[in-house]
N, C-alpha and C. Protein backbone atom coordinates (compact mmCIF):
# COMPACT_ATOMS: atom_id res chain seq x y z
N UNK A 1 -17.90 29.46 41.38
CA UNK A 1 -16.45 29.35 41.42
C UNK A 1 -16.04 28.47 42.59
N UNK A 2 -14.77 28.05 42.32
CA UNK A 2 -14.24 26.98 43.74
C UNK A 2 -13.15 28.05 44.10
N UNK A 3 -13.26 28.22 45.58
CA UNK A 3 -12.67 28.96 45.99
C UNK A 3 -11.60 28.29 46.85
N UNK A 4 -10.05 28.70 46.99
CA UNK A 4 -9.34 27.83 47.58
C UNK A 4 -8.47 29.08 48.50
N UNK A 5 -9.19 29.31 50.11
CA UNK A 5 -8.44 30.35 50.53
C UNK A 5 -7.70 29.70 51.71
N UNK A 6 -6.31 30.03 51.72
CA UNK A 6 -5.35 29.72 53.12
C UNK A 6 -4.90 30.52 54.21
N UNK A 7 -4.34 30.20 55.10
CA UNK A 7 -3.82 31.05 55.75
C UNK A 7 -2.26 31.62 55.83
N UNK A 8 -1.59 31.32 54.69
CA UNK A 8 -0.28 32.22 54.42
C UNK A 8 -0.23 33.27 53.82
N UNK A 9 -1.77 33.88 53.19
CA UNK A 9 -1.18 35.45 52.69
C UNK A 9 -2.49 36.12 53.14
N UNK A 10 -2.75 37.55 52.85
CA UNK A 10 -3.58 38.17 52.79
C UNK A 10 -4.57 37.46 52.00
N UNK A 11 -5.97 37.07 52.81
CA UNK A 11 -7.26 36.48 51.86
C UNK A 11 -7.70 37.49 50.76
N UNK A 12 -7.62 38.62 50.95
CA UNK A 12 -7.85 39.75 49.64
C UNK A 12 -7.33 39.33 48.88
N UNK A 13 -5.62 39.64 48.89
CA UNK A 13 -4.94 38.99 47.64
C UNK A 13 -5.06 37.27 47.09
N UNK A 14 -5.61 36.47 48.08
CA UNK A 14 -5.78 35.32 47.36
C UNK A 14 -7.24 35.31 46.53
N UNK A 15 -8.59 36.12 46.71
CA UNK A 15 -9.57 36.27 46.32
C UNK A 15 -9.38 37.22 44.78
N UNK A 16 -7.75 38.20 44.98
CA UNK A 16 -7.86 38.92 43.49
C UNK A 16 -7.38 37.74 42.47
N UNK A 17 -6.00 36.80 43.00
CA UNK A 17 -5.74 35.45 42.42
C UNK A 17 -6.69 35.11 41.47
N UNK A 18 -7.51 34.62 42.36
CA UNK A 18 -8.31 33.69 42.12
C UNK A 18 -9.56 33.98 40.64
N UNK A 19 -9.86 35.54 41.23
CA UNK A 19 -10.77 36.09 40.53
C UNK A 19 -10.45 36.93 38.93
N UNK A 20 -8.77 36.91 39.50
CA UNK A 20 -8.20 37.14 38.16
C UNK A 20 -8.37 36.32 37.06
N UNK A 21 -7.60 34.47 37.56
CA UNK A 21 -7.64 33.95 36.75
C UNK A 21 -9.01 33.26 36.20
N UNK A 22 -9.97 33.53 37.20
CA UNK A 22 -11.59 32.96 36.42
C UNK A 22 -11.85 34.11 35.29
N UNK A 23 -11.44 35.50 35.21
CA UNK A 23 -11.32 36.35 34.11
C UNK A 23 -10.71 35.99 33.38
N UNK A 24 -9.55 35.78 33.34
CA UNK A 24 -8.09 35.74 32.16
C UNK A 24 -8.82 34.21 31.42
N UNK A 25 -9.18 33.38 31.86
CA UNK A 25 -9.25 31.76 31.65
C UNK A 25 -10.81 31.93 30.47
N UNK A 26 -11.49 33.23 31.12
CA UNK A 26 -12.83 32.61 30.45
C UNK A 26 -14.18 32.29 31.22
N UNK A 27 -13.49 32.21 32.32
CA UNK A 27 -15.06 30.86 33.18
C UNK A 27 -15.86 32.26 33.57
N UNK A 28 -15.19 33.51 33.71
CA UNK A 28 -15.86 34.79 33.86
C UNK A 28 -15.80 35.55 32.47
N UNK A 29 -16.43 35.44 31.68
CA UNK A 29 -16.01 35.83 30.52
C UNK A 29 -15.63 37.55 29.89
N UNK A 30 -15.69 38.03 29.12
CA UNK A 30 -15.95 39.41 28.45
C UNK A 30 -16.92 39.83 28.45
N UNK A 31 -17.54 40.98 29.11
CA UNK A 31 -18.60 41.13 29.79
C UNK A 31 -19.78 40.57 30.39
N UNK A 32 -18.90 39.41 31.05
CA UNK A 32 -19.98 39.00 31.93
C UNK A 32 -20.34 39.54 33.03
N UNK A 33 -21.49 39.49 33.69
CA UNK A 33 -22.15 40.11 34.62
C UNK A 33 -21.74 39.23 35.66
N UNK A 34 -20.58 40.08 37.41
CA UNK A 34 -20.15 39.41 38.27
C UNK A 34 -21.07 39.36 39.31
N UNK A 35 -21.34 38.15 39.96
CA UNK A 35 -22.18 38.35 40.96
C UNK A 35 -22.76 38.87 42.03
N UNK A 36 -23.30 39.44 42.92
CA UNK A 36 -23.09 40.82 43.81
C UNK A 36 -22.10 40.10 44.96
N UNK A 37 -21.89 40.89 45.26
CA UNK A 37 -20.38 40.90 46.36
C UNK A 37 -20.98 39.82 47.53
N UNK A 38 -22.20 40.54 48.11
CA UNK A 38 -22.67 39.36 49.05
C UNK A 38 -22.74 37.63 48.58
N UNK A 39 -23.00 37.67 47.31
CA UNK A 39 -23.23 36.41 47.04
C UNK A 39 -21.98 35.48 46.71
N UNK A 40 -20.66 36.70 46.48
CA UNK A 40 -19.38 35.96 46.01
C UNK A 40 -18.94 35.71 47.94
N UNK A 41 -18.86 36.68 48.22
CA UNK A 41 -18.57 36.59 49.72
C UNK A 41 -18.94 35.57 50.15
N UNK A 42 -20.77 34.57 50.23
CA UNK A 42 -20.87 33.70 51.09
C UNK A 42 -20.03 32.63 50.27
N UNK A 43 -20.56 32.33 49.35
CA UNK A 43 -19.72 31.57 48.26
C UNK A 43 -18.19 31.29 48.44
N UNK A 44 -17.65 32.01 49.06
CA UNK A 44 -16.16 32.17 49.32
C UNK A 44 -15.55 31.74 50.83
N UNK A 45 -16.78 31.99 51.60
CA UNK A 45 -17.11 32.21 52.95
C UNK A 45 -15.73 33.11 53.71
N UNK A 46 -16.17 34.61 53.19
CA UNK A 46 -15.27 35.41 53.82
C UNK A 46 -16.53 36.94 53.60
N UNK A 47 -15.75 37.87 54.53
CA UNK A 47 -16.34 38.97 54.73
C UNK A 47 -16.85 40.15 53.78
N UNK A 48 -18.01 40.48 53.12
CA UNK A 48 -18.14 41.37 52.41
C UNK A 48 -17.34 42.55 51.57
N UNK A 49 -16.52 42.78 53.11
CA UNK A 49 -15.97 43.86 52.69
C UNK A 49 -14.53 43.04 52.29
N UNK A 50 -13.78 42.55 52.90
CA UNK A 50 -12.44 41.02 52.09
C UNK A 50 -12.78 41.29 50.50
N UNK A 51 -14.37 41.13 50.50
CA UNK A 51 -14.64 40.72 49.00
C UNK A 51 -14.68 41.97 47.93
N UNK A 52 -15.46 42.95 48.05
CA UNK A 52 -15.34 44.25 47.86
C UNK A 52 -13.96 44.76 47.54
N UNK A 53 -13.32 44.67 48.60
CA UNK A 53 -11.47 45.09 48.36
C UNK A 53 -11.65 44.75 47.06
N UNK A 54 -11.11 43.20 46.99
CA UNK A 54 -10.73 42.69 45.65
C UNK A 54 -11.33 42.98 45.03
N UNK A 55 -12.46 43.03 44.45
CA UNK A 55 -13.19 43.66 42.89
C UNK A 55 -12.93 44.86 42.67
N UNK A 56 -12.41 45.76 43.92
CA UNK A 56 -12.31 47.14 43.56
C UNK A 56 -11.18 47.45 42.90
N UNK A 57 -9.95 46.24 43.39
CA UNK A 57 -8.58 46.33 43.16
C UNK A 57 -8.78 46.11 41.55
N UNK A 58 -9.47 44.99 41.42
CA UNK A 58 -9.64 44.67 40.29
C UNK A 58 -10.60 45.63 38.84
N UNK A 59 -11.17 46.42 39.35
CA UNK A 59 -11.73 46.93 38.71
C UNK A 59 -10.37 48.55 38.40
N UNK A 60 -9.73 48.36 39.59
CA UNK A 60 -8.45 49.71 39.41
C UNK A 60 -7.52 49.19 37.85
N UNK A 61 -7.44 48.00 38.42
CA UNK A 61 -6.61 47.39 37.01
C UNK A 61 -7.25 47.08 36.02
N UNK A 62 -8.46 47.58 35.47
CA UNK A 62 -9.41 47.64 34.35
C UNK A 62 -10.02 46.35 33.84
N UNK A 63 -9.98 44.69 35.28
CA UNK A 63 -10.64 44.00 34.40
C UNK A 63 -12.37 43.97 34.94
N UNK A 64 -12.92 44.80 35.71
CA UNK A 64 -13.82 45.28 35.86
C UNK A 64 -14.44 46.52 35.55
N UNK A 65 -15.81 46.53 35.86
CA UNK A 65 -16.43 47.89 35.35
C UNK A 65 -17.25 47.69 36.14
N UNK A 66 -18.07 49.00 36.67
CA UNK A 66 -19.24 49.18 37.26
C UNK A 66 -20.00 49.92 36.62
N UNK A 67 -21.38 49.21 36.35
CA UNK A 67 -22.25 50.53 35.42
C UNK A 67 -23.47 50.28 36.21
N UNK A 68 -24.09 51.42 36.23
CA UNK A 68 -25.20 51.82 37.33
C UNK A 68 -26.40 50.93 36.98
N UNK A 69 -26.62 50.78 35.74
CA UNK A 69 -27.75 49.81 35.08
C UNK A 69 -27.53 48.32 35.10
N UNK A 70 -26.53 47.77 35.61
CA UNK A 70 -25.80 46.65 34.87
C UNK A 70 -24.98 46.25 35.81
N UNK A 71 -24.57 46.57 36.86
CA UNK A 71 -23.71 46.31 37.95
C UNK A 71 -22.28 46.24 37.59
N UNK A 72 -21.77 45.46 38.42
CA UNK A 72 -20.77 45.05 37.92
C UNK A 72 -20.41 43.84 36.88
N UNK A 73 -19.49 44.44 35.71
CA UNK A 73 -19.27 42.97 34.76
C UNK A 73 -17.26 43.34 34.62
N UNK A 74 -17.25 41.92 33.59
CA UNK A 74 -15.77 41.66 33.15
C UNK A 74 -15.60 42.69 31.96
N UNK A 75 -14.23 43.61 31.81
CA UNK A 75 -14.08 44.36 30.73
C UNK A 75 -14.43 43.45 29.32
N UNK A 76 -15.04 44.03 28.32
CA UNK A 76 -14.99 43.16 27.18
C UNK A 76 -13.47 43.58 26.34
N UNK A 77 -12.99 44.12 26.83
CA UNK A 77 -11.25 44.83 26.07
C UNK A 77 -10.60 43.18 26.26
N UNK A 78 -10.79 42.99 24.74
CA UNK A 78 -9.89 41.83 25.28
C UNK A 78 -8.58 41.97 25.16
N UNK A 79 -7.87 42.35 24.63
CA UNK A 79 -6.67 42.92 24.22
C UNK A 79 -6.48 43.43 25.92
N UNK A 80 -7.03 44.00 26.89
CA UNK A 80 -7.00 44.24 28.11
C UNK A 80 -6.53 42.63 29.21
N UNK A 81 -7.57 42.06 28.34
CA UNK A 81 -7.48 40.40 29.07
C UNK A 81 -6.31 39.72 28.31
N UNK A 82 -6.12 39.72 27.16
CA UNK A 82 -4.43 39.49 27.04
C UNK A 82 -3.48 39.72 27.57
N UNK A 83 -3.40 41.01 27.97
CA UNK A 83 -1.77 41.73 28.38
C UNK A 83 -1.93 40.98 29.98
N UNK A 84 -2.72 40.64 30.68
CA UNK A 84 -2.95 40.09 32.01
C UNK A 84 -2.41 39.15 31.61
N UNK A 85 -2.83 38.21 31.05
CA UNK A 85 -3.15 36.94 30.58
C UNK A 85 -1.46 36.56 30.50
N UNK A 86 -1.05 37.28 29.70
CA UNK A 86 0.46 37.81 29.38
C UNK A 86 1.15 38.06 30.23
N UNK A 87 1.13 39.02 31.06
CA UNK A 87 1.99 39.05 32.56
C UNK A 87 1.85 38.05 33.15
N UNK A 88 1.10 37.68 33.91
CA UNK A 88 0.86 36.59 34.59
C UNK A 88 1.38 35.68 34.10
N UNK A 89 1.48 34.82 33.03
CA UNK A 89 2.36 33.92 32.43
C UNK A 89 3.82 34.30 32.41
N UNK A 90 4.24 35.47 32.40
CA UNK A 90 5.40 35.73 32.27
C UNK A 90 5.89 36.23 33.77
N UNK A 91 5.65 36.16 34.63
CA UNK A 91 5.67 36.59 35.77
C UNK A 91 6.12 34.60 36.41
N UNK A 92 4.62 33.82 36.51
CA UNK A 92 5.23 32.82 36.57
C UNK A 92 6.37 31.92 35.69
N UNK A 93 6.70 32.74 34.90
CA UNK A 93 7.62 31.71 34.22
C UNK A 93 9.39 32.32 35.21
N UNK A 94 9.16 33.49 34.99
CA UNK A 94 10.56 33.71 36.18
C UNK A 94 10.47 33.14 37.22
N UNK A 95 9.53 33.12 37.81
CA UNK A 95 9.50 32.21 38.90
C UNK A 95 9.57 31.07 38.85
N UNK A 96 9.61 30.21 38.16
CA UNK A 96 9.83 28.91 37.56
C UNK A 96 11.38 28.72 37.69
N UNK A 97 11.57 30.01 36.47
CA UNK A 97 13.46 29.65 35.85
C UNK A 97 13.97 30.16 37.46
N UNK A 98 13.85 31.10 38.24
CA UNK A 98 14.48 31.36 39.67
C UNK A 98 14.46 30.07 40.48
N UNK A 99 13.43 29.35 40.46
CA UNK A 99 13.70 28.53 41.53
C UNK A 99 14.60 27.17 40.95
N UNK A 100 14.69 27.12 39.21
CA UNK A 100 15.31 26.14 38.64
C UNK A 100 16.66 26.50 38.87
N UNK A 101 16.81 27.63 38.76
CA UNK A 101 18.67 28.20 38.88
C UNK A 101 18.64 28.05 40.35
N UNK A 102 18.12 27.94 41.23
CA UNK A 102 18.16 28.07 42.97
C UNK A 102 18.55 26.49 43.09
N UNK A 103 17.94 25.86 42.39
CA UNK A 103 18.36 24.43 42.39
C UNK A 103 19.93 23.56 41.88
N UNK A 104 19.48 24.87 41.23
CA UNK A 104 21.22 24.57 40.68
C UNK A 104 21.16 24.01 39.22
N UNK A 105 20.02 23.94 38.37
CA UNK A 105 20.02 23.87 37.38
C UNK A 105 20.20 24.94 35.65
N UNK A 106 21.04 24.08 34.76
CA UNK A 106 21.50 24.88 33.67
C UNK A 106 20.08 25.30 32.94
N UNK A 107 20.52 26.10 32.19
CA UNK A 107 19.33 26.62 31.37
C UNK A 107 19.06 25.14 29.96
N UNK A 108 20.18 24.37 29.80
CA UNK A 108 19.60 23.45 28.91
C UNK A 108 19.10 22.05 29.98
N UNK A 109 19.77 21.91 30.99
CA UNK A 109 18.78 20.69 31.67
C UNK A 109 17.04 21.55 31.75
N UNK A 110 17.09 22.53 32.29
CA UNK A 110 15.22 23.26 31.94
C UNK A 110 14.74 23.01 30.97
N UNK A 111 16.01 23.42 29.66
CA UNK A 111 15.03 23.35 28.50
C UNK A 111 14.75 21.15 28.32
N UNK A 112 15.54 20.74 28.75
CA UNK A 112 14.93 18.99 28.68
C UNK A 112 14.02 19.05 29.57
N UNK A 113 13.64 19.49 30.81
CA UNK A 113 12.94 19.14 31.52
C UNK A 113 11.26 19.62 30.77
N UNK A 114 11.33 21.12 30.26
CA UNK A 114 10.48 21.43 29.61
C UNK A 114 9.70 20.77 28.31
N UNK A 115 11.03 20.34 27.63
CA UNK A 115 10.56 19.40 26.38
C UNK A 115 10.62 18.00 26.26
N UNK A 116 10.32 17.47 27.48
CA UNK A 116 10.03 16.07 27.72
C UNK A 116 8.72 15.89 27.58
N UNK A 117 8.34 14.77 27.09
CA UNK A 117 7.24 14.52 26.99
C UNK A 117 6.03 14.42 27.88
N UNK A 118 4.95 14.74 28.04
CA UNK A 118 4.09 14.56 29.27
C UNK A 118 4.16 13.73 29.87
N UNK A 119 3.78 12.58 29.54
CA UNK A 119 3.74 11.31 29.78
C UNK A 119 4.76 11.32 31.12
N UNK A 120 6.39 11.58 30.48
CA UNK A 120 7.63 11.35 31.45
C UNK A 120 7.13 12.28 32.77
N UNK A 121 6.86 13.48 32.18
CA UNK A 121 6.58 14.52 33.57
C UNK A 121 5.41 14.17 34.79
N UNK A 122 4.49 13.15 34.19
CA UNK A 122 3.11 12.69 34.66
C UNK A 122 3.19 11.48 35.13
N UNK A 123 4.38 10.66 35.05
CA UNK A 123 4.82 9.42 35.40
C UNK A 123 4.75 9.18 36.91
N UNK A 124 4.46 7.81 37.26
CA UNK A 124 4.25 7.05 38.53
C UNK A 124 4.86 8.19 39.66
N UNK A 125 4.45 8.30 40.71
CA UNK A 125 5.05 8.53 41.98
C UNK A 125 6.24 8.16 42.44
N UNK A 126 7.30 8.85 43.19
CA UNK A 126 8.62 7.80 43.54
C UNK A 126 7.64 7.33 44.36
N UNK A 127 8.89 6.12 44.46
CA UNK A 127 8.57 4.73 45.00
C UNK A 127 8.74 5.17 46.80
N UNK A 128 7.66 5.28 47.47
CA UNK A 128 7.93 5.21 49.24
C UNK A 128 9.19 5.15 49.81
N UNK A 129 9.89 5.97 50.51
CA UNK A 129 11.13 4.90 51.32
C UNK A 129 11.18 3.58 52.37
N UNK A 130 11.06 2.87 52.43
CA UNK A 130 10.98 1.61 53.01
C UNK A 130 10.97 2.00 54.37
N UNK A 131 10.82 2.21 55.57
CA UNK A 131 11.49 2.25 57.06
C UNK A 131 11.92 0.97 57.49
N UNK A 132 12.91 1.58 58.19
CA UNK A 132 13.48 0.56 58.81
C UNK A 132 14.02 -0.25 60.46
């Protein structure tokens, strides 16, 4: 995994982030077997126990399991990995429309901004301001 940790929040919660969406996405699949904690830890380069938290958190919210033979893996409930999959999308999408209304925008300039074509949304960089 590529791990991308900062210093504006709790590294736990950026490690459940992270480890959520390598579940929800796939790249950790339905019962796949997660790596042992030490090895996500160096991999991450943070503290055992940092790392531990999060899988435990994660395993509270059922997309983990621990089985004594088998360690730890990803729930195979996928219907489990939907409804995540599902919040999380819907979670960022308010956050989207909040900061569009914070801007001061209508709900139909969003909906153009939304249904513009890629291309327009992916278009050149503004142009530098000149100094002077």
């Amino acid at each position: 995994m590529n791990w991308t940790i900062t210093g504006d929040r709790p590294v736990y919660l950026q490690l459940i982030e992270q480890l959520e969406l390598a579940i929800i996405t796939g790249q950790l699949g339905p019962g796949a077997r997660v790596p042992p904690v030490r090895e996500l830890a160096a991999e991450a380069g943070v503290n055992p126990n940092t790392m531990q938290r999060a899988l435990q958190e994660l395993e509270s919210r059922g997309l983990l399991q621990t089985q004594r033979t088998a360690g730890r893996t990803v729930t195979a409930d996928i219907a489990r990995l939907n409804a995540v999959r599902d919040a999380r999308a819907r979670q960022r999408a308010a956050e989207f429309l909040a900061e569009m209304q914070a801007l001061g925008l209508g709900d139909e300039e969003v909906r153009a901004l939304l249904t513009e074509p890629a291309a327009d949304a992916c278009a050149a960089p503004p142009a530098k301001e000149e100094s002077q």
